[in-house]
N, C-alpha and C. Protein backbone atom coordinates (compact mmCIF):
# COMPACT_ATOMS: atom_id res chain seq x y z
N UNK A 1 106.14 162.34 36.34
CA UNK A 1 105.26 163.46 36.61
C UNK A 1 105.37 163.80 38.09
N UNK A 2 105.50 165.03 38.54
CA UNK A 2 105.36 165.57 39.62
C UNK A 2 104.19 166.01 40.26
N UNK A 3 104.05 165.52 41.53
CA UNK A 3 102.16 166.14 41.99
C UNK A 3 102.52 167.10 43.12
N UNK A 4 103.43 168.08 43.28
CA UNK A 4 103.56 169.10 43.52
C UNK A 4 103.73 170.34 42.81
N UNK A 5 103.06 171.35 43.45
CA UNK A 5 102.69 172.55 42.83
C UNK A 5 103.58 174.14 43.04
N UNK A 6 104.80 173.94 42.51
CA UNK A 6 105.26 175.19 42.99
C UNK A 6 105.77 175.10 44.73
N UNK A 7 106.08 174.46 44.82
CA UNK A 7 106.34 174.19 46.24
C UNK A 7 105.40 174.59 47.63
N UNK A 8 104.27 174.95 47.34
CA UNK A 8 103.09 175.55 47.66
C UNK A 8 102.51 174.16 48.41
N UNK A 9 102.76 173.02 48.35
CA UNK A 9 101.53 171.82 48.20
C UNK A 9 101.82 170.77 47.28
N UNK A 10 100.58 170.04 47.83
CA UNK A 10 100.59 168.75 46.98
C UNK A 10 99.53 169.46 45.39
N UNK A 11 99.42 168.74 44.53
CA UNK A 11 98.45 169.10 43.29
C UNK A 11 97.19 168.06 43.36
N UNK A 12 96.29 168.71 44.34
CA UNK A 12 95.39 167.84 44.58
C UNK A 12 94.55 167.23 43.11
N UNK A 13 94.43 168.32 42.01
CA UNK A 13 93.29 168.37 41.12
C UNK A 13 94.10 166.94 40.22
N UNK A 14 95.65 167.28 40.29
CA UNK A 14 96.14 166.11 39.06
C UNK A 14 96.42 164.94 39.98
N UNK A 15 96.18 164.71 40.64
CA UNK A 15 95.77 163.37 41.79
C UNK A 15 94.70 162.58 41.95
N UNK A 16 93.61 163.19 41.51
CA UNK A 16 92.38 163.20 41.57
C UNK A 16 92.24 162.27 39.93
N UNK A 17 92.72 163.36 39.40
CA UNK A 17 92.57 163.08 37.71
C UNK A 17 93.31 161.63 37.88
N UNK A 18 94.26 161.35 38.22
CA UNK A 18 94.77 160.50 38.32
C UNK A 18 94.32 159.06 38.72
N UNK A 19 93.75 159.40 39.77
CA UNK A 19 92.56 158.33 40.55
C UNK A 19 91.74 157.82 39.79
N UNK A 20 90.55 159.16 38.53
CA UNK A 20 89.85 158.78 38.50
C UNK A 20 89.68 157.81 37.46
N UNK A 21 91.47 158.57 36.75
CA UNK A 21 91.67 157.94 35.37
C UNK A 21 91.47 156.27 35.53
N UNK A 22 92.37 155.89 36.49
CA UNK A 22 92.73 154.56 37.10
C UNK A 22 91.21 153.59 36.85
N UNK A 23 90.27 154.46 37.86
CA UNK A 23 89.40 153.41 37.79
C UNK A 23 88.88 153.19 36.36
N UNK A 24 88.75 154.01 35.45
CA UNK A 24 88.58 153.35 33.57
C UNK A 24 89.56 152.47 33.06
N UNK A 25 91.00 152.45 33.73
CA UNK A 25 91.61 151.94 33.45
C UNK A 25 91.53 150.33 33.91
N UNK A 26 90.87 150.44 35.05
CA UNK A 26 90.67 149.21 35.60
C UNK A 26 89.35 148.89 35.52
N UNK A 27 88.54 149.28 35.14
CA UNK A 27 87.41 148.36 34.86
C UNK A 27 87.80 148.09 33.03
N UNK A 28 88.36 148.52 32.11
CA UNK A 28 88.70 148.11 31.21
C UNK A 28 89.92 147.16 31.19
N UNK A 29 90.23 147.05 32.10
CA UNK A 29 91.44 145.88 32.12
C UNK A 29 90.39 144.37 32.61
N UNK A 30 89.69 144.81 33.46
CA UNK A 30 88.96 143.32 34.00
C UNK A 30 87.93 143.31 32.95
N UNK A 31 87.37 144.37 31.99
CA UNK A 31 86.31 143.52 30.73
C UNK A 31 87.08 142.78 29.49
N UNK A 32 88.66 143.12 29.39
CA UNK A 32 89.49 142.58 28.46
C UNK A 32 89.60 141.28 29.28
N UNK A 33 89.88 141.28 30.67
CA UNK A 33 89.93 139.79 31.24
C UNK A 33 89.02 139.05 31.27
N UNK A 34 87.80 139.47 31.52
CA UNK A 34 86.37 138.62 31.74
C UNK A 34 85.22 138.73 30.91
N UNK A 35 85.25 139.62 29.73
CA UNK A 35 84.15 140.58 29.11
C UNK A 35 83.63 141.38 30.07
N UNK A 36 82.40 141.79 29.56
CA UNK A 36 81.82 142.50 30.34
C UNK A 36 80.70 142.21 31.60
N UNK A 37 80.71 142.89 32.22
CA UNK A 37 79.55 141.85 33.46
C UNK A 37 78.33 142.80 33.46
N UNK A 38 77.44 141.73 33.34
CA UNK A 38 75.87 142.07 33.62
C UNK A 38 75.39 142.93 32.41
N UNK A 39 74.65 143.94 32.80
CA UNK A 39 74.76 145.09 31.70
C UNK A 39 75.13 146.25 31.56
N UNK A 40 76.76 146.29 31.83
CA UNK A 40 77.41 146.93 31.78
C UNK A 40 77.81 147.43 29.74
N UNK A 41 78.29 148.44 29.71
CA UNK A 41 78.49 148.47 28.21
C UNK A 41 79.09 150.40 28.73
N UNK A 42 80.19 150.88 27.93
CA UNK A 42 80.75 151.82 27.66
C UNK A 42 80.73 152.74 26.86
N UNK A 43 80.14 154.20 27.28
CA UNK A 43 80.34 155.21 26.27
C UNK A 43 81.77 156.06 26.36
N UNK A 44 83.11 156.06 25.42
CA UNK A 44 84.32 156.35 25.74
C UNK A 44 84.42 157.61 25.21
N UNK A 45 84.64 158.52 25.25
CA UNK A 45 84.86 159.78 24.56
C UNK A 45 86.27 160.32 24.61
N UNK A 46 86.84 160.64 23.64
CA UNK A 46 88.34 161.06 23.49
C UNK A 46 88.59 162.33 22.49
N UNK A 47 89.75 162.44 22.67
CA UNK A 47 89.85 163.91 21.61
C UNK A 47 91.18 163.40 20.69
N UNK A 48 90.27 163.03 19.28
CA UNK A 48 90.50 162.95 18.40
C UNK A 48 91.64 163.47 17.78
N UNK A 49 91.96 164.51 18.06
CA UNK A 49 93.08 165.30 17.08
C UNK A 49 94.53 164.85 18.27
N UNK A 50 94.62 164.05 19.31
CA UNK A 50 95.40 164.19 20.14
C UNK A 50 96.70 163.07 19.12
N UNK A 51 97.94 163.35 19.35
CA UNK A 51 98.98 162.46 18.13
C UNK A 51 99.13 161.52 18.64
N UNK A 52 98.83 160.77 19.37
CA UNK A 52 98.90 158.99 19.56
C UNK A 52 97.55 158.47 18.95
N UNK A 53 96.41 159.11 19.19
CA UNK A 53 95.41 158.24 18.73
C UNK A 53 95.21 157.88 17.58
N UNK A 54 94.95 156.46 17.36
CA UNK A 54 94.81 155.69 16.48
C UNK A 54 93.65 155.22 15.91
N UNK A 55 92.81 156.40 14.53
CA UNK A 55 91.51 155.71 14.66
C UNK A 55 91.37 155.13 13.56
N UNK A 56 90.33 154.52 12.75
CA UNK A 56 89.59 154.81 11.06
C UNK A 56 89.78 156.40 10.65
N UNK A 57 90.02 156.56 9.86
CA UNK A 57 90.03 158.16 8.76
C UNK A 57 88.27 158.34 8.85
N UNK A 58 87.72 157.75 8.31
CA UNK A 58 85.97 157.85 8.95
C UNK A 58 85.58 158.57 10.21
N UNK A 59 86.22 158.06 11.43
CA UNK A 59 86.20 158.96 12.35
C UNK A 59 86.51 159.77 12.59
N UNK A 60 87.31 160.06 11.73
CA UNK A 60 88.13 162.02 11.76
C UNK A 60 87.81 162.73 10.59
N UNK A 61 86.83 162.17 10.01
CA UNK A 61 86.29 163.22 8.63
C UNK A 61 85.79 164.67 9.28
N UNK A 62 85.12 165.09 10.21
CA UNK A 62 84.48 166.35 10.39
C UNK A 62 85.96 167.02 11.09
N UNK A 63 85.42 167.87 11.30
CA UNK A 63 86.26 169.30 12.32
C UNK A 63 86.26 168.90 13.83
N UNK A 64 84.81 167.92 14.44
CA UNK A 64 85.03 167.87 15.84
C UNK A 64 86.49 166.93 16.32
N UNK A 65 86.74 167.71 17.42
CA UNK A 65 87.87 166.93 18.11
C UNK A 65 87.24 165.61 18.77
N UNK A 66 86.51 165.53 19.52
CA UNK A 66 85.71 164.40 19.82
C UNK A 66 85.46 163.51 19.40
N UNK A 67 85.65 162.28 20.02
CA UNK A 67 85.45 160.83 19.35
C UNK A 67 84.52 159.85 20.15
N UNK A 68 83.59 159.77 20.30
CA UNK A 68 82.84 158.55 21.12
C UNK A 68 82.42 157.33 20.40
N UNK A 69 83.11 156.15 21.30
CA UNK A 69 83.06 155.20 21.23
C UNK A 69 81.86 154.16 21.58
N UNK A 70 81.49 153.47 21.65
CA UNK A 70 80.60 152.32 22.82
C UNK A 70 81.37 151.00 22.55
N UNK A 71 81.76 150.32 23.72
CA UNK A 71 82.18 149.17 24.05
C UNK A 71 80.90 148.44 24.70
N UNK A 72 80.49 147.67 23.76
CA UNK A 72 78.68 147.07 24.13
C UNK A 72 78.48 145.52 23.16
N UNK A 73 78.36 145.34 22.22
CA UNK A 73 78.33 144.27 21.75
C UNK A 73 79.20 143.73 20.40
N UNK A 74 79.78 144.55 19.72
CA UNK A 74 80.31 144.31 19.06
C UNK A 74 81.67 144.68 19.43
N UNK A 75 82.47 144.10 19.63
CA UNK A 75 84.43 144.72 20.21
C UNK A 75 85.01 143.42 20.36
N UNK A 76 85.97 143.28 19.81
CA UNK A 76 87.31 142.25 20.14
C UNK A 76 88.35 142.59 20.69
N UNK A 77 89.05 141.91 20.83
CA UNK A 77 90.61 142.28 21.37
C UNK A 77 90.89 143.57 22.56
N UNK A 78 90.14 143.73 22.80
CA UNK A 78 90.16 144.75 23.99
C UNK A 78 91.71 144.64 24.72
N UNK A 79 92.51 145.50 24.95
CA UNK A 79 93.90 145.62 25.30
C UNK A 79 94.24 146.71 26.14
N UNK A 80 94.42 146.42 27.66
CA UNK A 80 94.34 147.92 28.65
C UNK A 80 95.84 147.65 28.75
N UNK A 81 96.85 148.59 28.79
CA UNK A 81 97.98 148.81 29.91
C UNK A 81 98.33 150.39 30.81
N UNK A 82 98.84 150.75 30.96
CA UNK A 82 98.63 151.53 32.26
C UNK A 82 98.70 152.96 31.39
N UNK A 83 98.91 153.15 30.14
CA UNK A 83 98.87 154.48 29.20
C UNK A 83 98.13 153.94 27.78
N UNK A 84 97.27 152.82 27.56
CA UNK A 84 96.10 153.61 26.67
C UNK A 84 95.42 152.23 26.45
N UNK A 85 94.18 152.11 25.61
CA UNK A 85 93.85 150.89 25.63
C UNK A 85 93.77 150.98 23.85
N UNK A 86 93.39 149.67 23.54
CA UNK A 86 92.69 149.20 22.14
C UNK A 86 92.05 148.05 22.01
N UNK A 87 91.28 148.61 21.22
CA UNK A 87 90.21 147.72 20.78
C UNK A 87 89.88 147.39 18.93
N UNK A 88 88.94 146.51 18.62
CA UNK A 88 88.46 146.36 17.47
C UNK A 88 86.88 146.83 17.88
N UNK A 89 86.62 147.25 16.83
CA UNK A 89 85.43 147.73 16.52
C UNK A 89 84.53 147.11 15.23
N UNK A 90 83.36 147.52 15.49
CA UNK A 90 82.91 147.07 14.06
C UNK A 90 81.91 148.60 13.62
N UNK A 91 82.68 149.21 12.95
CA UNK A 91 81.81 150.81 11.66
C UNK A 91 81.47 150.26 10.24
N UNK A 92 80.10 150.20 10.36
CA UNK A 92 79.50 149.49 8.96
C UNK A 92 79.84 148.21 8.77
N UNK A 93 80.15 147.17 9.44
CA UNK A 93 79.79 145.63 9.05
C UNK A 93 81.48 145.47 9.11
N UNK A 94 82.43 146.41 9.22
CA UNK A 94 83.72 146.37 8.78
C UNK A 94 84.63 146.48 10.29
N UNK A 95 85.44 145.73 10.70
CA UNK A 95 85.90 145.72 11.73
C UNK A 95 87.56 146.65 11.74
N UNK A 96 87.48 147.54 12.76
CA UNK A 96 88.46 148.73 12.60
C UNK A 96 89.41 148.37 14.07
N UNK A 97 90.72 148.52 13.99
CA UNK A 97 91.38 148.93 15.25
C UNK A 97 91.52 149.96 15.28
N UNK A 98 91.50 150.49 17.26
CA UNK A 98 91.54 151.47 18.12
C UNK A 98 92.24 151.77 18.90
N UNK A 99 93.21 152.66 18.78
CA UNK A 99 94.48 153.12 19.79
C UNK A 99 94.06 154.25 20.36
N UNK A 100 93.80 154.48 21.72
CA UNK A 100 93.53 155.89 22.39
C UNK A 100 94.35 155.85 23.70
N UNK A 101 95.57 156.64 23.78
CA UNK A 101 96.01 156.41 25.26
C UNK A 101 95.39 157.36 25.81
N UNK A 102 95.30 156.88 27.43
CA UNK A 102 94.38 157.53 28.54
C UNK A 102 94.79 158.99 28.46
N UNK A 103 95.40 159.54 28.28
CA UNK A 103 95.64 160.97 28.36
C UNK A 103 94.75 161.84 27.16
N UNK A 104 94.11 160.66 26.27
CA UNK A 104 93.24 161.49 25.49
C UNK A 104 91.86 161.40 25.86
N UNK A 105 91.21 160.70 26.43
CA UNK A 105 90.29 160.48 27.05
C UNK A 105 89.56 161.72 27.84
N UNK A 106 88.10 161.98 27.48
CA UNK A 106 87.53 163.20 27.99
C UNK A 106 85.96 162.45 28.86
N UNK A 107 85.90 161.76 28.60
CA UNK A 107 84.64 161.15 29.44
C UNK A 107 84.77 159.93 29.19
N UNK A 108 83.55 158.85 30.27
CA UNK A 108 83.67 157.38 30.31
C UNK A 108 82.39 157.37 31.40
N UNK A 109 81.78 156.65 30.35
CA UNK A 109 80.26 156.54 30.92
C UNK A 109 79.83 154.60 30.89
N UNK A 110 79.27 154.56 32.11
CA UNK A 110 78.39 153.55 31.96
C UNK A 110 77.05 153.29 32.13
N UNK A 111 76.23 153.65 31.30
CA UNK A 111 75.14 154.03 31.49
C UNK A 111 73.86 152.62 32.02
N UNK A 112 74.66 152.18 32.01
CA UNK A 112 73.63 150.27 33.18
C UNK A 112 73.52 150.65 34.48
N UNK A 113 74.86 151.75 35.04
CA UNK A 113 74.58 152.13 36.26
C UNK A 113 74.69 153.34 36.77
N UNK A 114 74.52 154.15 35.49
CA UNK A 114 74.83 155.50 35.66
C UNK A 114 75.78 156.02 36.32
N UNK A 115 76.65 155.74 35.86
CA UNK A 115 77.99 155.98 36.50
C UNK A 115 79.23 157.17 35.51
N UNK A 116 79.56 157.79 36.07
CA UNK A 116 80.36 158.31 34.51
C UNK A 116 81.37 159.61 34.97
N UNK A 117 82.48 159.43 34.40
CA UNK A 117 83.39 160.59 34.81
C UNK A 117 83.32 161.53 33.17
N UNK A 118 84.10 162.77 33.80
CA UNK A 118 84.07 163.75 32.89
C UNK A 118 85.55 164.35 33.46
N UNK A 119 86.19 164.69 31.53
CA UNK A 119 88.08 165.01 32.11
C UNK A 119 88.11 166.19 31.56
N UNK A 120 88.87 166.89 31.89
CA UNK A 120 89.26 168.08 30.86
C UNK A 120 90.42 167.85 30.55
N UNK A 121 90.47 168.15 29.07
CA UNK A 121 92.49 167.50 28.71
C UNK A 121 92.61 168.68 28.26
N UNK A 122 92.07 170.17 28.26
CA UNK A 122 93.62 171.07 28.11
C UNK A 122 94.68 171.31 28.96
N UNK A 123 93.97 171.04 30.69
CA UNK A 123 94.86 170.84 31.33
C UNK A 123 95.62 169.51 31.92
N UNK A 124 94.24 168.58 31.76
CA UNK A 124 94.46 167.21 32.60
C UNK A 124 94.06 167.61 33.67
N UNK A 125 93.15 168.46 34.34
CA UNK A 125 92.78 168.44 35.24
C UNK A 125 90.91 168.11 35.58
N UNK A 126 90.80 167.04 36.49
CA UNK A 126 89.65 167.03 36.59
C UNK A 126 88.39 168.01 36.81
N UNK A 127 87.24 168.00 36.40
CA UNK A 127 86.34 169.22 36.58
C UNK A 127 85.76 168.28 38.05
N UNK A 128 85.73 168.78 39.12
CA UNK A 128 85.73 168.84 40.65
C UNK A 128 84.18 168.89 40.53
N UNK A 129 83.77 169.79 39.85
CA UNK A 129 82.00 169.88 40.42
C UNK A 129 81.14 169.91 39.29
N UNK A 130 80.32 168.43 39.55
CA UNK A 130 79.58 167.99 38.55
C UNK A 130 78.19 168.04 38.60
N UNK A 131 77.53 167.99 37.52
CA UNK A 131 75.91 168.34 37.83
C UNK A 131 75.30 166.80 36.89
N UNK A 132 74.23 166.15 37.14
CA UNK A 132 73.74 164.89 36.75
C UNK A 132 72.81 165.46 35.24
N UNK A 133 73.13 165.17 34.45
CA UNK A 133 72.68 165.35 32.96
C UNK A 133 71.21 164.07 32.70
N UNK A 134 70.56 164.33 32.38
CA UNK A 134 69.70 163.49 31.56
C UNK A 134 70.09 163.69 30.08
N UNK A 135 69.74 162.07 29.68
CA UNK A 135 70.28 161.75 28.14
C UNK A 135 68.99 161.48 27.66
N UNK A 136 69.19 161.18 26.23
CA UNK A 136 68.33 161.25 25.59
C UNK A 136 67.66 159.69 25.88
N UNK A 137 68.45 158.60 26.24
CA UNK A 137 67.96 157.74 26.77
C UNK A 137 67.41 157.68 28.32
N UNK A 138 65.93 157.78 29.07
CA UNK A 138 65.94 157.82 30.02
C UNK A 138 66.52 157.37 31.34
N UNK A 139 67.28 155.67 31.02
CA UNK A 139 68.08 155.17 32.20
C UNK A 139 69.13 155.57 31.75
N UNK A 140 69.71 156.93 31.62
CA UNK A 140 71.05 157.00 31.44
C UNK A 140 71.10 158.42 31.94
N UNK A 141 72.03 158.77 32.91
CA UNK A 141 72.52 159.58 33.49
C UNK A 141 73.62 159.91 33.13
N UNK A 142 74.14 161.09 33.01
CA UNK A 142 75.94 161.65 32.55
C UNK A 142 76.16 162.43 33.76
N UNK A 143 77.31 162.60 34.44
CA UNK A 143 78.01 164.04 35.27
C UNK A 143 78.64 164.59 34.40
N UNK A 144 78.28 165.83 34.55
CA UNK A 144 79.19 166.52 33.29
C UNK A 144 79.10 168.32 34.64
N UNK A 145 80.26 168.87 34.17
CA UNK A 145 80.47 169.72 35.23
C UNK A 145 79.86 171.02 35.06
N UNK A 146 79.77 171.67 35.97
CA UNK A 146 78.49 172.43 36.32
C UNK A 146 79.07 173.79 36.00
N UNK A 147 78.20 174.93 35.26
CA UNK A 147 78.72 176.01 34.44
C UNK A 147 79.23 176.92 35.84
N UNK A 148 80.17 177.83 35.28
CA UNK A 148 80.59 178.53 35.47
C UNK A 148 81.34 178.32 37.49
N UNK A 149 81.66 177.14 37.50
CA UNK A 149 82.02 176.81 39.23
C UNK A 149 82.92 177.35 39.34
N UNK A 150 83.15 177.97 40.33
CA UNK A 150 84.82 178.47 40.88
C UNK A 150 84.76 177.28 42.38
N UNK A 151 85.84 176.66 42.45
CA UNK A 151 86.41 175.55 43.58
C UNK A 151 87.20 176.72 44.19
N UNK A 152 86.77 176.83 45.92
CA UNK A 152 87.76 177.39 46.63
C UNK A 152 88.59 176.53 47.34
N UNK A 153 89.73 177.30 47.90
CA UNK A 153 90.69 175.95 48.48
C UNK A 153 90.21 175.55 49.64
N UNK A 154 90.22 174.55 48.94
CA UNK A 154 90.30 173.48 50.79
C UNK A 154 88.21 172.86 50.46
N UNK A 155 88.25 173.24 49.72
CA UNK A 155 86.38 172.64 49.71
C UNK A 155 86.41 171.09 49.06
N UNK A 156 86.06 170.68 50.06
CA UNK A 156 85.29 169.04 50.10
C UNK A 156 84.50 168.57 49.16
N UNK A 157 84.27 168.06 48.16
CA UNK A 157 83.39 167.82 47.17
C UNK A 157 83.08 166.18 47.70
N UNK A 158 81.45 165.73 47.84
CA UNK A 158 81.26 164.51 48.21
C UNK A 158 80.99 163.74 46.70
N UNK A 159 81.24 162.78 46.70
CA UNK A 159 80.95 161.51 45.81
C UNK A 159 79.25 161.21 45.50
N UNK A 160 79.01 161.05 47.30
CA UNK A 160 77.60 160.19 47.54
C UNK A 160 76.73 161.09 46.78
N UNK A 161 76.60 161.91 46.25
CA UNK A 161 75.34 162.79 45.71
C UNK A 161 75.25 162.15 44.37
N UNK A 162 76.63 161.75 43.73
CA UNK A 162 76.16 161.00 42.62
C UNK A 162 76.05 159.60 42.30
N UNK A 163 76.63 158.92 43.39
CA UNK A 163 76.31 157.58 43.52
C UNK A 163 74.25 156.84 43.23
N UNK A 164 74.47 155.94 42.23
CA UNK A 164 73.04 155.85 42.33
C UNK A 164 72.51 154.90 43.20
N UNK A 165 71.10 155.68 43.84
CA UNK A 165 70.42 155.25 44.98
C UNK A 165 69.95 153.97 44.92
N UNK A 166 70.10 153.08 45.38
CA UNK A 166 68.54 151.44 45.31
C UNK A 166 68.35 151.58 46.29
């Protein structure tokens, strides 16, 4: 993959995406190494109709493209390498394997510390400006990106606004 744009520049947005992918990639590589720490636990969201993913037929009965996962108390075999992870699951008492490489991946939430990215995969490009969602669970926070933003060039987007405060 190339992270130049037309000879214009670097491609900041698929750099970014890139980055942010990494860090899901790496905190799912150290819970396959160590489990999970503290109370940490994963909401994974992916798009379903993408041709590598590997789910149950159960999970693809409706029309949505969307697939969310939780990696929380029930999961085995957890398996990261640098293009997709898998897992076992348990849907109805019945334990299922899970193939999703990272390129299908549309969000990744941890809601112990409110932490959570949001992807867009028609392009693979990250959504840059995010707004803090309340869930239906009160300690749980989502970023999910903010309607109608236009990003001009060269604008700075900070982190710390969504980092949570103690």
């Amino acid at each position: 993959m190339t992270n130049k744009k037309d000879n214009n520049g670097f491609d900041y947005d698929i750099l970014v995406e890139e980055s942010l992918k990494n860090v899901v990639k790496k905190v799912l590589k150290i819970t396959s190494e160590t489990g999970l720490i503290g109370d940490s636990h994963f909401f994974i969201t992916f798009n379903g109709n993408d041709p590598d993913v590997r789910v149950p037929s159960e999970l693809k009965q409706t029309e949505e493209s969307e697939i969310k996962i939780i990696i929380q108390h029930q999961f085995w075999d957890l398996k990261t390498t640098s293009e997709h992870f898998e897992v076992t699951l348990s849907f109805n008492g019945e334990k299922k394997h899970i193939f999703v490489p990272f390129k299908a991946v549309t969000s990744f939430t941890d809601p112990s510390v409110g932490f959570g990215l949001q992807f867009k995969i028609e392009d693979n490009i990250i959504d840059t400006k995010l707004n803090v969602k309340e869930t239906s669970d009160p300690n749980e926070k989502q970023l999910v990106p903010a309607e109608n933003t236009e990003i001009k060039s060269g604008e700075i987007v900070s982190l710390d606004e969504f980092r949570n405060k103690k």
